[in-house]
PDB file of N, CA and C in Angstrom:
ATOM      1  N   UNK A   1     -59.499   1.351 -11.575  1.00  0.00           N
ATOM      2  CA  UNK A   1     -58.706   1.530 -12.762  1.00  0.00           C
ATOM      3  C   UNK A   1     -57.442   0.673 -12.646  1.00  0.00           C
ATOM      4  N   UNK A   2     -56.255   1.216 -12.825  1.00  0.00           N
ATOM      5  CA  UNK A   2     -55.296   0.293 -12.764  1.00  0.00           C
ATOM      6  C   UNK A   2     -54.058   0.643 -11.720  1.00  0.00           C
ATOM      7  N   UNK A   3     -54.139  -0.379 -11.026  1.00  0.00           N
ATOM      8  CA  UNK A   3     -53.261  -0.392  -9.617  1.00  0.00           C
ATOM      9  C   UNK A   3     -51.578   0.266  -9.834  1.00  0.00           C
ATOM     10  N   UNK A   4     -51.061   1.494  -8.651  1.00  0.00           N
ATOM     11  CA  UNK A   4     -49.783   1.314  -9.874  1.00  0.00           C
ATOM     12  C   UNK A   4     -48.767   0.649  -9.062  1.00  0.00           C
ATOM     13  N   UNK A   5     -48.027   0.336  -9.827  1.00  0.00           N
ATOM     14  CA  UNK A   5     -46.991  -0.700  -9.951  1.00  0.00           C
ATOM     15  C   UNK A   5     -45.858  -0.107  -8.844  1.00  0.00           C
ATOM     16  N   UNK A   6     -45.771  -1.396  -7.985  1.00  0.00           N
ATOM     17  CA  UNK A   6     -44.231  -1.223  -7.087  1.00  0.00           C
ATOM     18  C   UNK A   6     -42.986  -0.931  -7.871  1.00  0.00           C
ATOM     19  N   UNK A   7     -42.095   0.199  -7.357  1.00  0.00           N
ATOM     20  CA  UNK A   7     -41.218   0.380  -7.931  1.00  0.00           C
ATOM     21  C   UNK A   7     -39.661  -0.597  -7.664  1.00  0.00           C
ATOM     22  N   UNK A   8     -39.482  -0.827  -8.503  1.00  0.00           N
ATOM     23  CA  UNK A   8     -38.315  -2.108  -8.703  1.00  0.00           C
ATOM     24  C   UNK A   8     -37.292  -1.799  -8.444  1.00  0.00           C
ATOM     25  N   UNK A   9     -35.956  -2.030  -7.757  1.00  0.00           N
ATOM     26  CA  UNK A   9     -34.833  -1.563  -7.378  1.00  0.00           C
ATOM     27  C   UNK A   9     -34.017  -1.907  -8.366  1.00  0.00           C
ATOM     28  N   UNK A  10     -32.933  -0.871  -8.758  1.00  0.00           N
ATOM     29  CA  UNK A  10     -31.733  -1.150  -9.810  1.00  0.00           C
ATOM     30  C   UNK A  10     -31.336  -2.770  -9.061  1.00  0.00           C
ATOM     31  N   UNK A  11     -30.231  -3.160  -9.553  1.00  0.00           N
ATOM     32  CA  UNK A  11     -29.648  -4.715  -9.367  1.00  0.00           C
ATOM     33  C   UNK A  11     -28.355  -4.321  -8.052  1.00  0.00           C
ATOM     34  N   UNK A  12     -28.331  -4.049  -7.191  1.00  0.00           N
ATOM     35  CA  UNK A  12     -27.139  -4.055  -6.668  1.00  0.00           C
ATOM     36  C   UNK A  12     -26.190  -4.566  -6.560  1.00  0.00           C
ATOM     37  N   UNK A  13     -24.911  -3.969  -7.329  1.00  0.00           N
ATOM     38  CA  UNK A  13     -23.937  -5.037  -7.135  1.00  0.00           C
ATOM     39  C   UNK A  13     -22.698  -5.272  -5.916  1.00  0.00           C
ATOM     40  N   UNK A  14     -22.441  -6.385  -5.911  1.00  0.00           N
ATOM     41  CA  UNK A  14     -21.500  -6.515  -4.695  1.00  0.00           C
ATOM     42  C   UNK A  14     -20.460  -5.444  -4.136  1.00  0.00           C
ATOM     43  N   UNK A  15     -20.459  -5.323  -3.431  1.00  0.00           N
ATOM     44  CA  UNK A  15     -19.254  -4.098  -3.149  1.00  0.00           C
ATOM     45  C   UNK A  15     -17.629  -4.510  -2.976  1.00  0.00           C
ATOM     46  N   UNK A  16     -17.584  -6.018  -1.967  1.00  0.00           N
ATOM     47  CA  UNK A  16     -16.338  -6.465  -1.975  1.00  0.00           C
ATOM     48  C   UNK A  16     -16.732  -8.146  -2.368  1.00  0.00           C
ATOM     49  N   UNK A  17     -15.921  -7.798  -3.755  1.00  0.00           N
ATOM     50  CA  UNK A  17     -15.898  -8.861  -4.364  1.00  0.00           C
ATOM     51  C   UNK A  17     -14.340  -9.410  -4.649  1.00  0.00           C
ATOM     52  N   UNK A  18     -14.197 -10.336  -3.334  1.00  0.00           N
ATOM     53  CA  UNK A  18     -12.790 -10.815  -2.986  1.00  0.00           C
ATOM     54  C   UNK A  18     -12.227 -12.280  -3.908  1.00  0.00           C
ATOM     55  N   UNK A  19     -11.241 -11.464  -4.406  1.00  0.00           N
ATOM     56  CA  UNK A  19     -10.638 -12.872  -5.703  1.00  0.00           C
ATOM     57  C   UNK A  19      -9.244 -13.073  -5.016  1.00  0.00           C
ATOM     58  N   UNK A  20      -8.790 -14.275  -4.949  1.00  0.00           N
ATOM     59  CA  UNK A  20      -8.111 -14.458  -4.315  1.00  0.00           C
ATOM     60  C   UNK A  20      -6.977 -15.708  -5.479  1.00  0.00           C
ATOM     61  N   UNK A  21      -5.573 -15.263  -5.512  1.00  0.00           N
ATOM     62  CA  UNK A  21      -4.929 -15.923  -6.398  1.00  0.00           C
ATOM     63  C   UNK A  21      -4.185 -16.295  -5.458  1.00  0.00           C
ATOM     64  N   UNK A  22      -3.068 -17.672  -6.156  1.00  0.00           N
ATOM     65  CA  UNK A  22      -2.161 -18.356  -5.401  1.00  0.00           C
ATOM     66  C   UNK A  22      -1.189 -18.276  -6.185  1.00  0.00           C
ATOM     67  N   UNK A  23       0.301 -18.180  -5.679  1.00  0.00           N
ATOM     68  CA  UNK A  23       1.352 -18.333  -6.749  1.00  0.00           C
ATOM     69  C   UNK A  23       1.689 -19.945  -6.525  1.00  0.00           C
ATOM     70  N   UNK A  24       1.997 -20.448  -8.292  1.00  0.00           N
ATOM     71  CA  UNK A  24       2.684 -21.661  -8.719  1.00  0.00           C
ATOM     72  C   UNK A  24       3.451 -22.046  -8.096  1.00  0.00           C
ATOM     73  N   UNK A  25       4.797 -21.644  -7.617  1.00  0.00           N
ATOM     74  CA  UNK A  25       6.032 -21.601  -7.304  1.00  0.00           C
ATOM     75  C   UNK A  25       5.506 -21.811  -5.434  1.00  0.00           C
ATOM     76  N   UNK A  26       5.459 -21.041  -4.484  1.00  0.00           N
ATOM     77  CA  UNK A  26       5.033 -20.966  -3.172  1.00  0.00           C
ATOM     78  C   UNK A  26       3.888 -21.450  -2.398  1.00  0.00           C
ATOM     79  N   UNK A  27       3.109 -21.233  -3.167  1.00  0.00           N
ATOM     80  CA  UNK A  27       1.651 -21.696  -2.191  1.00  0.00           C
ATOM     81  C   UNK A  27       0.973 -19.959  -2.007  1.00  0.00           C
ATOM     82  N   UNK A  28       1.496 -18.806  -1.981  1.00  0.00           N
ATOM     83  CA  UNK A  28       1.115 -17.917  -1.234  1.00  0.00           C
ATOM     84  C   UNK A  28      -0.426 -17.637  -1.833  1.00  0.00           C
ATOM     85  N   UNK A  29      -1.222 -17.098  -1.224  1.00  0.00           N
ATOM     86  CA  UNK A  29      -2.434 -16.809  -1.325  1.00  0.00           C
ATOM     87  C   UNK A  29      -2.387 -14.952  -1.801  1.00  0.00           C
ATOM     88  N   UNK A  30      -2.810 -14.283  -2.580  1.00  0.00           N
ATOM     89  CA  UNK A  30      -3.137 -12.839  -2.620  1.00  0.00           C
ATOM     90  C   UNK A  30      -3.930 -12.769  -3.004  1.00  0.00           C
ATOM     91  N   UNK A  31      -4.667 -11.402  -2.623  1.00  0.00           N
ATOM     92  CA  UNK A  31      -5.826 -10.627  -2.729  1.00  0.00           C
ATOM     93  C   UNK A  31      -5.801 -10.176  -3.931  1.00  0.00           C
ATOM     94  N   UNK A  32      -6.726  -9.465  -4.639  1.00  0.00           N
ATOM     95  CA  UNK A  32      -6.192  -8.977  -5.705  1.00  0.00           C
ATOM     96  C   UNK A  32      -5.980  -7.236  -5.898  1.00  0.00           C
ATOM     97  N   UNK A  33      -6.334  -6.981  -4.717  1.00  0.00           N
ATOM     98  CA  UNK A  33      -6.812  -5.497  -4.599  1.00  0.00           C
ATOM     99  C   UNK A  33      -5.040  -5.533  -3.471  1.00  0.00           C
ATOM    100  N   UNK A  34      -4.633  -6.472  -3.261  1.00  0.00           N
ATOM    101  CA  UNK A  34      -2.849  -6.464  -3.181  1.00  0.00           C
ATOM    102  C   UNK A  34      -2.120  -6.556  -3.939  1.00  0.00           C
ATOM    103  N   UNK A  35      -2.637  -7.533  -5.069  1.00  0.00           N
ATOM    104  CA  UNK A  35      -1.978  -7.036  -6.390  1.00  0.00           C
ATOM    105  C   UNK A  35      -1.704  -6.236  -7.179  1.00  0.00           C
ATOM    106  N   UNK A  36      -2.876  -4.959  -6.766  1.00  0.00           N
ATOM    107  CA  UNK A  36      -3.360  -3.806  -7.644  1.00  0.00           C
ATOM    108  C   UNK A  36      -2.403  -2.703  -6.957  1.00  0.00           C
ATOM    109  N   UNK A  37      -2.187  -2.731  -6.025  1.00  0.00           N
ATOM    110  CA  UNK A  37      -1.612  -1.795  -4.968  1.00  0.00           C
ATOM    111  C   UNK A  37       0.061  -1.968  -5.720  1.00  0.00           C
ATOM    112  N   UNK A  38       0.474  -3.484  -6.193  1.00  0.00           N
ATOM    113  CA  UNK A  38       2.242  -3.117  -6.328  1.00  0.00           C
ATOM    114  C   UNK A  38       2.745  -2.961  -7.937  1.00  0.00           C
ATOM    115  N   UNK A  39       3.568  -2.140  -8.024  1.00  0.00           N
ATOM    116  CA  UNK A  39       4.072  -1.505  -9.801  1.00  0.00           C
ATOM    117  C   UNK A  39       3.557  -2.807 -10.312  1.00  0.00           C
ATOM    118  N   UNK A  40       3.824  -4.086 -10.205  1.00  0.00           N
ATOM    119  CA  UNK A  40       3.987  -5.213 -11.501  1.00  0.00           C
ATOM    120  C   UNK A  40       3.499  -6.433 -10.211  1.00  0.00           C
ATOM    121  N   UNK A  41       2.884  -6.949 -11.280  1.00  0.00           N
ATOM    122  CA  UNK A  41       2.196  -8.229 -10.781  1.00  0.00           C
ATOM    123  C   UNK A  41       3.634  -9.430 -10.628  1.00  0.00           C
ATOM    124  N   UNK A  42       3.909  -9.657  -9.389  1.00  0.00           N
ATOM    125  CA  UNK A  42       5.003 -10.395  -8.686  1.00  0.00           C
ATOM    126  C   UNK A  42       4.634 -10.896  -7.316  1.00  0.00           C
ATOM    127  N   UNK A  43       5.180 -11.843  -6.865  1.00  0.00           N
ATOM    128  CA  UNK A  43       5.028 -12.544  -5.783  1.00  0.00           C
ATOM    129  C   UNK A  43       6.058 -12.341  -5.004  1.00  0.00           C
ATOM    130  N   UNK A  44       5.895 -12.537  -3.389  1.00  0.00           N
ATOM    131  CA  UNK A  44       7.229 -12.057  -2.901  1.00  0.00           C
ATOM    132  C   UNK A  44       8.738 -13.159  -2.968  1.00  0.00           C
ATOM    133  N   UNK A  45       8.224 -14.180  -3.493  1.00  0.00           N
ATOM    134  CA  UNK A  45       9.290 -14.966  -3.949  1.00  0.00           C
ATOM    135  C   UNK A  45       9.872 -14.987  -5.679  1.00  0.00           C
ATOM    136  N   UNK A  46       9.164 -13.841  -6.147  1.00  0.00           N
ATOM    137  CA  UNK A  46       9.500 -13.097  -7.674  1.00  0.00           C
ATOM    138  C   UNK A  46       9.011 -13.644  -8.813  1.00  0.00           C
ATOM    139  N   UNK A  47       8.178 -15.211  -8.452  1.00  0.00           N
ATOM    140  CA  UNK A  47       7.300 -15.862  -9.386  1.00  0.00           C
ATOM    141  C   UNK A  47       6.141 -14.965  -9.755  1.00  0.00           C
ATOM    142  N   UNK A  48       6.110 -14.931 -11.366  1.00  0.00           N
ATOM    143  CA  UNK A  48       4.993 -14.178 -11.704  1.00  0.00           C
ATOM    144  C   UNK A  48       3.421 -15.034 -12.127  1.00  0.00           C
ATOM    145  N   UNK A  49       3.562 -16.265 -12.120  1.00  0.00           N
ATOM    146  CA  UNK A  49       2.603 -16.982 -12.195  1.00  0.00           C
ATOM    147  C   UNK A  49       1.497 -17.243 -10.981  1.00  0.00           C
ATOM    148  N   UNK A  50       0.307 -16.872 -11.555  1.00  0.00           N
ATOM    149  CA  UNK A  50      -0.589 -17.088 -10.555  1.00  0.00           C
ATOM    150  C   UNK A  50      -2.221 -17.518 -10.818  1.00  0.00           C
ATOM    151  N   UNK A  51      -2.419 -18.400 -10.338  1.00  0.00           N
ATOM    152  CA  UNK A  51      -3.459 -19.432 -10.372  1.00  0.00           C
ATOM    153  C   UNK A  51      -4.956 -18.856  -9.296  1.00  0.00           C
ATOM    154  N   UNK A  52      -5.982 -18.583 -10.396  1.00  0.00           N
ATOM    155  CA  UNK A  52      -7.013 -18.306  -9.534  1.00  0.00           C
ATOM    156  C   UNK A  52      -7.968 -19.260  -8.856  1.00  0.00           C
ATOM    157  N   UNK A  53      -7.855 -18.857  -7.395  1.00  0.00           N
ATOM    158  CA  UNK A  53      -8.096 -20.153  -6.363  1.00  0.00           C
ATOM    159  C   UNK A  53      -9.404 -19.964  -6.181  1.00  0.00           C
ATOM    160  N   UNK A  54     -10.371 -21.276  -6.533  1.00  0.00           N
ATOM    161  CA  UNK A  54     -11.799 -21.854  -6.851  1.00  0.00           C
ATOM    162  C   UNK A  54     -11.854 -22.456  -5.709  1.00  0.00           C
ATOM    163  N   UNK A  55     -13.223 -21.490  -5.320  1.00  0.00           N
ATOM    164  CA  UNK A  55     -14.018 -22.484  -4.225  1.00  0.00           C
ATOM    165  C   UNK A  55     -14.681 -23.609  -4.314  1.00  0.00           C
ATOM    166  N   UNK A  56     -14.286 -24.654  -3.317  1.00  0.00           N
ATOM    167  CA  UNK A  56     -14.482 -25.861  -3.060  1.00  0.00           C
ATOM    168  C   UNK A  56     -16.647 -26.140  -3.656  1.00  0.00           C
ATOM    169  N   UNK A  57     -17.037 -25.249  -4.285  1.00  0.00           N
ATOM    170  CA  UNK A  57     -18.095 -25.971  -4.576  1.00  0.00           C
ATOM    171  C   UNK A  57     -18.315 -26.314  -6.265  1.00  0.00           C
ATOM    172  N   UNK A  58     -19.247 -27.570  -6.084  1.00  0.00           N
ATOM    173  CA  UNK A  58     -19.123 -27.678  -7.387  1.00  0.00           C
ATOM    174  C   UNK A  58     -21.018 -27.925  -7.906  1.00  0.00           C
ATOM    175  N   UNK A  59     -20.759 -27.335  -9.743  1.00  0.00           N
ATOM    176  CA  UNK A  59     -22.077 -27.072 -10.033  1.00  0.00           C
ATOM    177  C   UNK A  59     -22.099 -28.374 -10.520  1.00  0.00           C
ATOM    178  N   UNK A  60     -23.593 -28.387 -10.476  1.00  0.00           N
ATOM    179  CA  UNK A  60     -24.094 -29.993 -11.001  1.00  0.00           C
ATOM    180  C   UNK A  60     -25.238 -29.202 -12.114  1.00  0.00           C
ATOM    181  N   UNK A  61     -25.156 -29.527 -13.365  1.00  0.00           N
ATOM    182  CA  UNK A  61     -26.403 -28.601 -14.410  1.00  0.00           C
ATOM    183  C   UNK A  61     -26.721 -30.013 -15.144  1.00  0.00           C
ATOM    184  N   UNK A  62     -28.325 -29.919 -14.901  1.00  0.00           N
ATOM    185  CA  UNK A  62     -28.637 -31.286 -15.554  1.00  0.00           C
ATOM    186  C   UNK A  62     -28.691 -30.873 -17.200  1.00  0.00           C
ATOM    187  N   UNK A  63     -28.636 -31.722 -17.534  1.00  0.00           N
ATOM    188  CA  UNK A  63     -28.110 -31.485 -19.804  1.00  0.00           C
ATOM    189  C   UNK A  63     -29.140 -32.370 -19.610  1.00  0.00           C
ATOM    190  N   UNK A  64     -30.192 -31.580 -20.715  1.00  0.00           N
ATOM    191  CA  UNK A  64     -31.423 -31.827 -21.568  1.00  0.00           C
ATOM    192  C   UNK A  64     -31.204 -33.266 -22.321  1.00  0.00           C
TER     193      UNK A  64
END
């Protein structure tokens, strides 16, 4: 009759999914789960600008 079917696992998603920003002003690197931790999004040099830091790879998508 008909064979039954393997059961399929939900999608698991990542557990630590580390984003990592830099402030404009310093160079400093933060976590974002350090960001989350202080009252207001600030740097310890009081710049509030912050740039999310992209890993060095790059996509190549061939266009039809």
């Amino acid at each position: 009759m008909s064979e039954p079917t393997p059961e399929i696992p939900a999608e698991e998603k990542p557990t630590s999914f580390s984003v990592f920003y830099s402030c404009m002003r310093c160079g400093t690197q933060v976590s974002q789960s350090e960001l989350t931790r202080l009252p207001e999004i600030k740097c310890i040099c009081g710049f509030r600008v912050f740039t999310k830091v992209r890993p060095p790879v790059v996509k190549t998508i061939k266009a039809f």
